[in-house]
C-alpha atoms as a PDB file:
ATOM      1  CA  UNK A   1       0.000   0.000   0.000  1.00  0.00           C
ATOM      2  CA  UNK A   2       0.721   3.440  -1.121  1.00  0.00           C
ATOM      3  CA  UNK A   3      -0.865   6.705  -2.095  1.00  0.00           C
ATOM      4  CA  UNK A   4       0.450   5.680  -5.782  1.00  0.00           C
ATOM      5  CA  UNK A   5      -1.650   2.546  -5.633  1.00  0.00           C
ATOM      6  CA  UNK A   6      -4.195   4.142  -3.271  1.00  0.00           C
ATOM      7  CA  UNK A   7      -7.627   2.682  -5.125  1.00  0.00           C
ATOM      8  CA  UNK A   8      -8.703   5.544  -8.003  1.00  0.00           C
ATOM      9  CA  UNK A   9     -12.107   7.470  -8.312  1.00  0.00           C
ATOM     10  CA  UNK A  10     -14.177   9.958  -7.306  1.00  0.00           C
ATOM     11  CA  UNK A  11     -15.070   8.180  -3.772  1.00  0.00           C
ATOM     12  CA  UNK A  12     -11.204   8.169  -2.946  1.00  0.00           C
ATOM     13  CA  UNK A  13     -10.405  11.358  -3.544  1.00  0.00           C
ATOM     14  CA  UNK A  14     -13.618  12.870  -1.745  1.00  0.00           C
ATOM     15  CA  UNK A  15     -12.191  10.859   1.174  1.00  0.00           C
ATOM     16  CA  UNK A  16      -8.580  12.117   0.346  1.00  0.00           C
ATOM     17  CA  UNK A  17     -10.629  15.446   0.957  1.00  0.00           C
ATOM     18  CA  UNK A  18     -12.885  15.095   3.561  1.00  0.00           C
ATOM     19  CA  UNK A  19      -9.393  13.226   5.592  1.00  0.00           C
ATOM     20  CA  UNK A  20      -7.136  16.769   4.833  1.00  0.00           C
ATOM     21  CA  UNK A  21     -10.180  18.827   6.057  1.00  0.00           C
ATOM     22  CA  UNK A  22     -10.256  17.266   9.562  1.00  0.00           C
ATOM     23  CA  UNK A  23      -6.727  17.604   9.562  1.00  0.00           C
ATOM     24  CA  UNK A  24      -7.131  21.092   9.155  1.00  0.00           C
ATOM     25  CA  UNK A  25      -9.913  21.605  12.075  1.00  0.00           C
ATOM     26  CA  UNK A  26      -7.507  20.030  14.367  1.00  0.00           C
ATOM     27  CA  UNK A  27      -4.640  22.010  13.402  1.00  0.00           C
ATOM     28  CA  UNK A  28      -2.118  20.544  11.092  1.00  0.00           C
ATOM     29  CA  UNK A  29       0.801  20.701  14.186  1.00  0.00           C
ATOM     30  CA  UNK A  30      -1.386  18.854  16.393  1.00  0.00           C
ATOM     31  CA  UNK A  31      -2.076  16.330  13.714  1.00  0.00           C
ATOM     32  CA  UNK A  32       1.966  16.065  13.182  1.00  0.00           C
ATOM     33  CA  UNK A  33       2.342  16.069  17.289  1.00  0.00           C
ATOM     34  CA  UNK A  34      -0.618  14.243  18.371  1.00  0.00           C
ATOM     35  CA  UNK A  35      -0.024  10.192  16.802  1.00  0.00           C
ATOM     36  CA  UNK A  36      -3.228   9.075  18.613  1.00  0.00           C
ATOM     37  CA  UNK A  37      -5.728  11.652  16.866  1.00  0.00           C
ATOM     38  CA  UNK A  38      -3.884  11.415  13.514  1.00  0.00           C
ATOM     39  CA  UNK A  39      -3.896   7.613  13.308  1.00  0.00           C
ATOM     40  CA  UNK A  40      -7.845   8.052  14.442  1.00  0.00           C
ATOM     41  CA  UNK A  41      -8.724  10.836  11.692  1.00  0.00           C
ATOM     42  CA  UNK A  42      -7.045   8.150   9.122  1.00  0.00           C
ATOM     43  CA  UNK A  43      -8.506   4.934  10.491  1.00  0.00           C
ATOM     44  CA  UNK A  44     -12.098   6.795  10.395  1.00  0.00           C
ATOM     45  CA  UNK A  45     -11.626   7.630   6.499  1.00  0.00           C
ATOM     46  CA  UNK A  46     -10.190   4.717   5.400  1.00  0.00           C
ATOM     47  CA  UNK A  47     -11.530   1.713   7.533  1.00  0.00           C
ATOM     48  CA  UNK A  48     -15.144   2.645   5.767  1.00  0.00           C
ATOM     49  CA  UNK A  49     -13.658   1.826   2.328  1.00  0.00           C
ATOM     50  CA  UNK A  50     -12.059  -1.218   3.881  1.00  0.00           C
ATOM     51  CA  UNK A  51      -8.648   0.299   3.361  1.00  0.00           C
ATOM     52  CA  UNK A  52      -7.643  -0.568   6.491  1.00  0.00           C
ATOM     53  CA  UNK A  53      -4.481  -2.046   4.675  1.00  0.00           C
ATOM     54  CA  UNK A  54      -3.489   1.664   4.092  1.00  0.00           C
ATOM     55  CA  UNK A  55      -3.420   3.044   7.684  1.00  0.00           C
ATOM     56  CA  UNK A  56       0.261   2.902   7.897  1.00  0.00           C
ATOM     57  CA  UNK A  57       1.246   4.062   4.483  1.00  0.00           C
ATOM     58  CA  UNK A  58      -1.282   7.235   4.435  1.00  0.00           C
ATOM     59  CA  UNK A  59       0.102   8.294   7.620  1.00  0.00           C
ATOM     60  CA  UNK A  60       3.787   8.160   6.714  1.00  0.00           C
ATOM     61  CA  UNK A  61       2.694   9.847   4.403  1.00  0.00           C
ATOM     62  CA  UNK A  62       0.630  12.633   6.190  1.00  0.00           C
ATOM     63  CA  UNK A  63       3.313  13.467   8.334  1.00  0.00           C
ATOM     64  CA  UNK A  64       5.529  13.885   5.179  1.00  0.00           C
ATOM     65  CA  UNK A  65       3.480  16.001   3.860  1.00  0.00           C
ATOM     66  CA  UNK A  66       2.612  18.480   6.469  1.00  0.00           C
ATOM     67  CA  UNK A  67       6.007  18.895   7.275  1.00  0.00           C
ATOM     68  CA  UNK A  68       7.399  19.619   3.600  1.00  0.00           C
ATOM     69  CA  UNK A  69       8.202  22.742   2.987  1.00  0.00           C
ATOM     70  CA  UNK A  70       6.302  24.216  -0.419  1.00  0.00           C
ATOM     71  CA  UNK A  71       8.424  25.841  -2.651  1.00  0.00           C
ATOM     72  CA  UNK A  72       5.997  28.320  -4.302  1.00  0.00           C
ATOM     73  CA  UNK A  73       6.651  31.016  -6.739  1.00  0.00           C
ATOM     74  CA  UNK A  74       5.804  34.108  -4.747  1.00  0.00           C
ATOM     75  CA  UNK A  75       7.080  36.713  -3.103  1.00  0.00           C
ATOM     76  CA  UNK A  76       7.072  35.076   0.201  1.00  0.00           C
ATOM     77  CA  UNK A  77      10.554  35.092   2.037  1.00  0.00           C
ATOM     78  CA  UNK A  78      10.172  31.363   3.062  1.00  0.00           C
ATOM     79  CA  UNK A  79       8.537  28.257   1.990  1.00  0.00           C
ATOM     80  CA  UNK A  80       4.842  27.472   3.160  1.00  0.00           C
ATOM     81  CA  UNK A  81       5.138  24.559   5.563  1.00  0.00           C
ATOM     82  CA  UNK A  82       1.579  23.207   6.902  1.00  0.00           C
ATOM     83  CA  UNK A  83       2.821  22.063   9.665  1.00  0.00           C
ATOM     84  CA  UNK A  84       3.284  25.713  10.809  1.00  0.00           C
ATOM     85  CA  UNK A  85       0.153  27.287   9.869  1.00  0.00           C
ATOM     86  CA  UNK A  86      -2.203  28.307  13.036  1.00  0.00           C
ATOM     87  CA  UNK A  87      -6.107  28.862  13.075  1.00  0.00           C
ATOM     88  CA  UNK A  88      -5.936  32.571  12.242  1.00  0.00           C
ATOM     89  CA  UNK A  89      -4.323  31.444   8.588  1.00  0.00           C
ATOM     90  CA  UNK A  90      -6.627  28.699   7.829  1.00  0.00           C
ATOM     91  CA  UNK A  91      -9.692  29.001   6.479  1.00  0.00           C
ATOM     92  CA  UNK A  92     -11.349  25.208   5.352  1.00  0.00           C
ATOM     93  CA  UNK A  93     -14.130  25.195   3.069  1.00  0.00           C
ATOM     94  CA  UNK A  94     -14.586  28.715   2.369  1.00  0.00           C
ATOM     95  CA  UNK A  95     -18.137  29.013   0.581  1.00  0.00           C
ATOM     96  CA  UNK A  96     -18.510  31.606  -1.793  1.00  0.00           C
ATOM     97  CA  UNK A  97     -21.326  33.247  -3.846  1.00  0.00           C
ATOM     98  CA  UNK A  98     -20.642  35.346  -7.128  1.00  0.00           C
ATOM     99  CA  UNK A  99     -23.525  37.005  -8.707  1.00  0.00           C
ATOM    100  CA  UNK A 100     -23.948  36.720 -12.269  1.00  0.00           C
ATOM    101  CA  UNK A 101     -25.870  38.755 -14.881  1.00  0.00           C
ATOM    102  CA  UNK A 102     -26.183  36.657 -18.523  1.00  0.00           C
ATOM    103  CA  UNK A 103     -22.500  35.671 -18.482  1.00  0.00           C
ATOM    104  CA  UNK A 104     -21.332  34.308 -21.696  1.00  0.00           C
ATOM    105  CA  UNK A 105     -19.787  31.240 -20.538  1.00  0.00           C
ATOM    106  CA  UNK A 106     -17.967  31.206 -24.301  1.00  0.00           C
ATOM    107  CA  UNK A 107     -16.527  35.348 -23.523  1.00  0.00           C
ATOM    108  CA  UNK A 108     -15.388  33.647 -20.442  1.00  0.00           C
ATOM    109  CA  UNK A 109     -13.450  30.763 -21.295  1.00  0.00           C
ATOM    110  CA  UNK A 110     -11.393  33.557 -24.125  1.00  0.00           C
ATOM    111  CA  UNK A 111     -10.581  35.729 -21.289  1.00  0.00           C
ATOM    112  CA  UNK A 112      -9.205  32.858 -19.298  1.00  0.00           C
ATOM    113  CA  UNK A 113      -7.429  31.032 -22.140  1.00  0.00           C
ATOM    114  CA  UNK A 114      -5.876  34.645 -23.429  1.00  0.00           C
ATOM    115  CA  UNK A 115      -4.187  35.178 -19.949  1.00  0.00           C
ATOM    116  CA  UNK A 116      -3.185  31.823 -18.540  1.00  0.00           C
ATOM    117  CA  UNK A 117      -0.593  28.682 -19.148  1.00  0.00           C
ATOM    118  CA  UNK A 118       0.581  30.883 -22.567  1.00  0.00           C
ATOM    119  CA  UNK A 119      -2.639  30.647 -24.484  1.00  0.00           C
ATOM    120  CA  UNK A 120      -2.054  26.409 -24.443  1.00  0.00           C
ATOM    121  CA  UNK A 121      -5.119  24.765 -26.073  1.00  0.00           C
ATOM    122  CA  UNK A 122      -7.511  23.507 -23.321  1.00  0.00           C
ATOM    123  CA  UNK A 123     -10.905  21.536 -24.497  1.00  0.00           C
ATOM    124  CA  UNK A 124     -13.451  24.215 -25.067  1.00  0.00           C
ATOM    125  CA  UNK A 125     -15.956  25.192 -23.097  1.00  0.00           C
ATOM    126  CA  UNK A 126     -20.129  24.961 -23.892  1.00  0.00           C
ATOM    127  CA  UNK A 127     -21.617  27.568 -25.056  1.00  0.00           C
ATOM    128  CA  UNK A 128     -23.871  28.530 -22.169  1.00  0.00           C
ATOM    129  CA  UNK A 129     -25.122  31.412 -20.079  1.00  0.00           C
ATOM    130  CA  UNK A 130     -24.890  31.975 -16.526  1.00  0.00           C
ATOM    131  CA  UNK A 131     -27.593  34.282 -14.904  1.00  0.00           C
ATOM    132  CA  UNK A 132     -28.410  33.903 -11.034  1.00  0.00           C
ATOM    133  CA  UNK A 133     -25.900  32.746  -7.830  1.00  0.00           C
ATOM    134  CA  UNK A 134     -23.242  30.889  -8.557  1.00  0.00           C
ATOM    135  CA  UNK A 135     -22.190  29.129  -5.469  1.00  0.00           C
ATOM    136  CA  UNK A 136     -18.559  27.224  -4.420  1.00  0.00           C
ATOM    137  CA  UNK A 137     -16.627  26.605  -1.906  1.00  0.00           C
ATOM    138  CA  UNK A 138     -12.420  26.755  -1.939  1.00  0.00           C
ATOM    139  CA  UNK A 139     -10.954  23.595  -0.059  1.00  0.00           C
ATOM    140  CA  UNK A 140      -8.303  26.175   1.983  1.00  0.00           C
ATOM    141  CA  UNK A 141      -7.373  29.216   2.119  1.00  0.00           C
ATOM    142  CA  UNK A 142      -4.198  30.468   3.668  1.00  0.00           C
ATOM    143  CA  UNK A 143      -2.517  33.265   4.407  1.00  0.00           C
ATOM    144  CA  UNK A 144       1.429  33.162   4.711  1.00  0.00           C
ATOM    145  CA  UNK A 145       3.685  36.010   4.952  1.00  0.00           C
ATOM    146  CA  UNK A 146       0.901  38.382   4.246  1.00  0.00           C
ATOM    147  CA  UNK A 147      -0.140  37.024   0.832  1.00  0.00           C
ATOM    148  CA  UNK A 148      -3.095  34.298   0.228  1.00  0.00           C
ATOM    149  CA  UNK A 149      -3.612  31.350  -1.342  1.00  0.00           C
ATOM    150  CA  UNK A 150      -6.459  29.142  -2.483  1.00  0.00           C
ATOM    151  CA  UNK A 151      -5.212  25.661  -2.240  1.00  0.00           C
ATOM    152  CA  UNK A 152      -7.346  22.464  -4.263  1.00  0.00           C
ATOM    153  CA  UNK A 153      -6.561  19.130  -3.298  1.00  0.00           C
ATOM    154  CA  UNK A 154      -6.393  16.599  -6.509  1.00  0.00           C
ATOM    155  CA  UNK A 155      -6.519  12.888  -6.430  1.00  0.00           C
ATOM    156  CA  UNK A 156      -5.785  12.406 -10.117  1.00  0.00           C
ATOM    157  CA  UNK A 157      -3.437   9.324 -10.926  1.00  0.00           C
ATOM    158  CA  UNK A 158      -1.332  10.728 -13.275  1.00  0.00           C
ATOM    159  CA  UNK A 159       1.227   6.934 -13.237  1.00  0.00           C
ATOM    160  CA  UNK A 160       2.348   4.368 -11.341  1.00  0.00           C
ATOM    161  CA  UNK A 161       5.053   6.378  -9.459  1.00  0.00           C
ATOM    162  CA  UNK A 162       6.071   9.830  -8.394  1.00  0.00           C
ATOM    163  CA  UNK A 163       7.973   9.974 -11.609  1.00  0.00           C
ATOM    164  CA  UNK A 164       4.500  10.561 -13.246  1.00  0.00           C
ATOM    165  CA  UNK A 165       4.244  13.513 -11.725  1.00  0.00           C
ATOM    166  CA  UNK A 166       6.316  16.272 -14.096  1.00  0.00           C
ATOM    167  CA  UNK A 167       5.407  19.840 -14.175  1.00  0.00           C
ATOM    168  CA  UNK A 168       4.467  18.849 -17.927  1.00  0.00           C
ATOM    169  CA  UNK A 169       2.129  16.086 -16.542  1.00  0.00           C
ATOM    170  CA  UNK A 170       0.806  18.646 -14.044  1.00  0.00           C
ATOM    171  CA  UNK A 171      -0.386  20.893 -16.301  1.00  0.00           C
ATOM    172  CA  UNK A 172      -1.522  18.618 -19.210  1.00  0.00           C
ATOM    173  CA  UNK A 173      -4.139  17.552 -16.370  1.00  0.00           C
ATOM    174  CA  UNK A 174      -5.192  20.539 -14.873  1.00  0.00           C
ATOM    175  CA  UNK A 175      -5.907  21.877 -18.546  1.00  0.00           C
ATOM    176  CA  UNK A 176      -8.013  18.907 -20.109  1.00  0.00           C
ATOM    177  CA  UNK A 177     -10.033  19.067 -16.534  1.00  0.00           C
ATOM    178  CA  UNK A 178     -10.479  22.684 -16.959  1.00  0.00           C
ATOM    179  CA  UNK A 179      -9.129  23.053 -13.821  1.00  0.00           C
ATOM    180  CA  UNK A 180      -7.732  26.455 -14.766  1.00  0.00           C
ATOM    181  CA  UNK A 181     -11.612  27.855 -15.143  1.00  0.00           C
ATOM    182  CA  UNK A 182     -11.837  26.611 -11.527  1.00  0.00           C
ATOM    183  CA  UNK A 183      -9.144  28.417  -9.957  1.00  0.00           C
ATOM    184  CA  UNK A 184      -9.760  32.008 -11.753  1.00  0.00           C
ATOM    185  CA  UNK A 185     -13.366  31.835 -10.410  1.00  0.00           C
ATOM    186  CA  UNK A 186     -11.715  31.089  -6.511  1.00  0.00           C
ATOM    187  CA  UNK A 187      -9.054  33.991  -7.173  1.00  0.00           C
ATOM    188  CA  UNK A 188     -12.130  36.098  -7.912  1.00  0.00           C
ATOM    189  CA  UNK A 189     -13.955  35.645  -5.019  1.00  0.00           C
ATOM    190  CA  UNK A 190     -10.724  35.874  -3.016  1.00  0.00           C
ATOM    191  CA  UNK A 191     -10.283  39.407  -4.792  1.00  0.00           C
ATOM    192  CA  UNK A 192     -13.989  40.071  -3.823  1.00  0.00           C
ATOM    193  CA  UNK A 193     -13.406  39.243  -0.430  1.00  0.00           C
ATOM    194  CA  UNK A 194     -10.050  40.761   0.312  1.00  0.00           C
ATOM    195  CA  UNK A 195     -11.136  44.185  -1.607  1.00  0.00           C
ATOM    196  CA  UNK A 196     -14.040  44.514   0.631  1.00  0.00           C
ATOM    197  CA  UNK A 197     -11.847  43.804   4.005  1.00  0.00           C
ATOM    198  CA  UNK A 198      -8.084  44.441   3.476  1.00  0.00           C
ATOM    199  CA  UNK A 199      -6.945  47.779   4.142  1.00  0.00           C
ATOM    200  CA  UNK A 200      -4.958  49.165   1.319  1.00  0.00           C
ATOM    201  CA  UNK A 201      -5.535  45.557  -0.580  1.00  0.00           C
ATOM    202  CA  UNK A 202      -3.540  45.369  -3.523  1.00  0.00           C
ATOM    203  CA  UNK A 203      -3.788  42.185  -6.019  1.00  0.00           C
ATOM    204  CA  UNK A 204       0.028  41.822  -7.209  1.00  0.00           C
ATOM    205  CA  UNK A 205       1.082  42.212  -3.017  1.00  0.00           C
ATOM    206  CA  UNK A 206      -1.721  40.589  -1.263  1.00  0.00           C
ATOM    207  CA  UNK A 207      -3.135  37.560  -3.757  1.00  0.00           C
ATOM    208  CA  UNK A 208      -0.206  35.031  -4.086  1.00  0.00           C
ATOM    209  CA  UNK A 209      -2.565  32.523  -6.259  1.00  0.00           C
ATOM    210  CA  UNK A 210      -4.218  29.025  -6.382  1.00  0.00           C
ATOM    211  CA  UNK A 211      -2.175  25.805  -5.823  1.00  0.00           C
ATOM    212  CA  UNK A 212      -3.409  22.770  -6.855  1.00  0.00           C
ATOM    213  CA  UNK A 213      -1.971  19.654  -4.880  1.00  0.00           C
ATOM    214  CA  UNK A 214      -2.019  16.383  -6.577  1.00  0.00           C
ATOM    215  CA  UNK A 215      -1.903  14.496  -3.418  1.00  0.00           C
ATOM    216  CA  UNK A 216      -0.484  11.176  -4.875  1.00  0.00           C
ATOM    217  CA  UNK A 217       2.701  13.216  -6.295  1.00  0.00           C
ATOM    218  CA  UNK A 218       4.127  14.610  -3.110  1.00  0.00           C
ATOM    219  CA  UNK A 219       7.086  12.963  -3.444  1.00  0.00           C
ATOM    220  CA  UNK A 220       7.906  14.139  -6.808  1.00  0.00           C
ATOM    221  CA  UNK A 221      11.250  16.361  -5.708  1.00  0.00           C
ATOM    222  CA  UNK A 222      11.073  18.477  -8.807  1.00  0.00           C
ATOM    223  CA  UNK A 223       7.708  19.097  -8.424  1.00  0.00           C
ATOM    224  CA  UNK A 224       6.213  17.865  -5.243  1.00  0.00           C
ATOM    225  CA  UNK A 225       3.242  17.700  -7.007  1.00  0.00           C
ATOM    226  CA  UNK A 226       2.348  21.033  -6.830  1.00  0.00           C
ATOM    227  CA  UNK A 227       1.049  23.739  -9.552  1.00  0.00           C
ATOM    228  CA  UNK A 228       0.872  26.747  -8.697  1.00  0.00           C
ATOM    229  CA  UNK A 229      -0.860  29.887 -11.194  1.00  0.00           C
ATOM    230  CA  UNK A 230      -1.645  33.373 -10.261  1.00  0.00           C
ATOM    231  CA  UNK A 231      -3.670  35.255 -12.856  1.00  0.00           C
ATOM    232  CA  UNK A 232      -3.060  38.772 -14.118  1.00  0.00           C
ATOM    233  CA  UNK A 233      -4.930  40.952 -12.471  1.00  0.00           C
ATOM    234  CA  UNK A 234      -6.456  42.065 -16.145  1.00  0.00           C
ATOM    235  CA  UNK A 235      -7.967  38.659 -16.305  1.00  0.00           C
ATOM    236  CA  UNK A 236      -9.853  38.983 -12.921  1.00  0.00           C
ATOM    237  CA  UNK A 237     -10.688  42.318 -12.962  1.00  0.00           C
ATOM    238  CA  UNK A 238     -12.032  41.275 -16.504  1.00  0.00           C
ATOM    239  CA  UNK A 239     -14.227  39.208 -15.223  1.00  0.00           C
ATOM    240  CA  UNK A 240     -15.182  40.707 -12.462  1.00  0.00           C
ATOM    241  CA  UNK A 241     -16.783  42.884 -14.944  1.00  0.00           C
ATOM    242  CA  UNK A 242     -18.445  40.228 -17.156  1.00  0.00           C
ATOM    243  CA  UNK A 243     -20.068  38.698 -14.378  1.00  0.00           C
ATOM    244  CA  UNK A 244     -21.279  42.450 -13.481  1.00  0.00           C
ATOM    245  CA  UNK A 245     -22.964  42.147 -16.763  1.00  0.00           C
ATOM    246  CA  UNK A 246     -20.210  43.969 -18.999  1.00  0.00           C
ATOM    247  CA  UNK A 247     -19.974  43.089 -22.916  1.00  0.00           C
ATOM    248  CA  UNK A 248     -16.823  40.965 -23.047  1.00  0.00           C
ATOM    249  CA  UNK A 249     -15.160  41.956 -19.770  1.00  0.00           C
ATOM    250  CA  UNK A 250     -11.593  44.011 -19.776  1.00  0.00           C
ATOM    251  CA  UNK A 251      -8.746  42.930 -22.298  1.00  0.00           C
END
């Protein structure tokens, strides 16, 4: 047993989920600290899916993980390390609700392919409108060194080993999931949110972007399975004003 061979599919990774979120309410230091509750919080995710087989392996590699330092391209003078996150930084599940006014879903997914991953080709998206609340909620936000991030945890088995998991690899799969249309619509409501509360907010010093954590890559050392992406501000601000009901957005 490993998180490489960990079983695949949507009712793993929702545990994979639901397993980093209690981690979270108790404090990822006291998870690292405290053996007893950790080994509980795995044994309660995984003995349901009669993984029970797993225990051990997932909480190697838990400990690994909230003790490795992230190397993230921001501005921040260290790495982010979970392990040293407190209560006021963490924010689990953050549920958001954007207003939108007859947003061409087509206008949308330009804007976001003209300002991310170099204009790559991504499937495209349906031609659609959006009009009423659209509702979501961010797995967890942090705040480190005075910038935030939206973090998404991903399942995805990319291969058999951590090899799999190249920065190439990384990307390939967040753009055929669309995964990039995800993340723009959490750095908007992070923009909302910080706008509205942040004295003297600025997006290039305060938003540091969204990671994306493919959990069964950690141990990747190029990569440590992590993407990271932080739209222009032209792109959010653009469409923060097609969702206000703007032709088109900003270019």
């Amino acid at each position: 047993p490993s998180m490489h061979n960990l079983p695949k599919g949507a009712l793993y990774g929702t545990m994979l989920h639901e397993m980093l979120e209690d981690c979270a309410a108790l404090g990822f230091a006291e998870v690292v600290a405290n053996q007893a509750a950790r080994q509980k919080i795995i044994s309660d995710h995984l003995q349901p899916l009669e993984l029970g087989d797993w225990v051990t392996a997932v909480d190697a590699w838990l400990v690994k993980f909230i003790a490795m330092p992230w190397r993230l391209d921001s501005v921040a003078a260290s790495p982010l390390e979970l392990q040293n996150l407190n209560a006021e930084q963490l924010l689990v599940e953050m549920e958001f609700l954007i207003a939108t006014h007859q947003v061409d879903v087509v206008a949308m997914d330009k804007l976001v392919c003209q300002h991310t991953w170099q204009q790559q080709a991504r499937p495209q998206a349906d031609a659609q409108q959006l009009h009423g609340m659209l509702k979501g909620y961010i797995d967890l936000l942090v705040e480190h060194q005075g910038q935030y991030f939206v973090v998404d945890w991903k399942s995805n088995y990319l291969g058999e080993d951590a090899s799999a998991y190249t920065h190439g690899a990384l990307r390939d799969a967040l753009l055929h999931k669309r995964y990039d249309m995800q993340y723009v619509l959490y750095i908007l409501a992070l923009h909302r949110l910080l706008k509205s509360r942040l004295p003297n907010y600025e997006y290039d010093l305060h938003v540091g972007g969204a990671v994306y954590v493919f959990l069964r890559g950690t141990d990747n050392p190029e990569t440590q399975g992590l993407l990271m992406d932080k739209p222009p501000q032209a792109l959010i601000e653009g469409l923060d004003s097609l969702f206000q009901g703007a032709r088109g957005g900003l270019v």
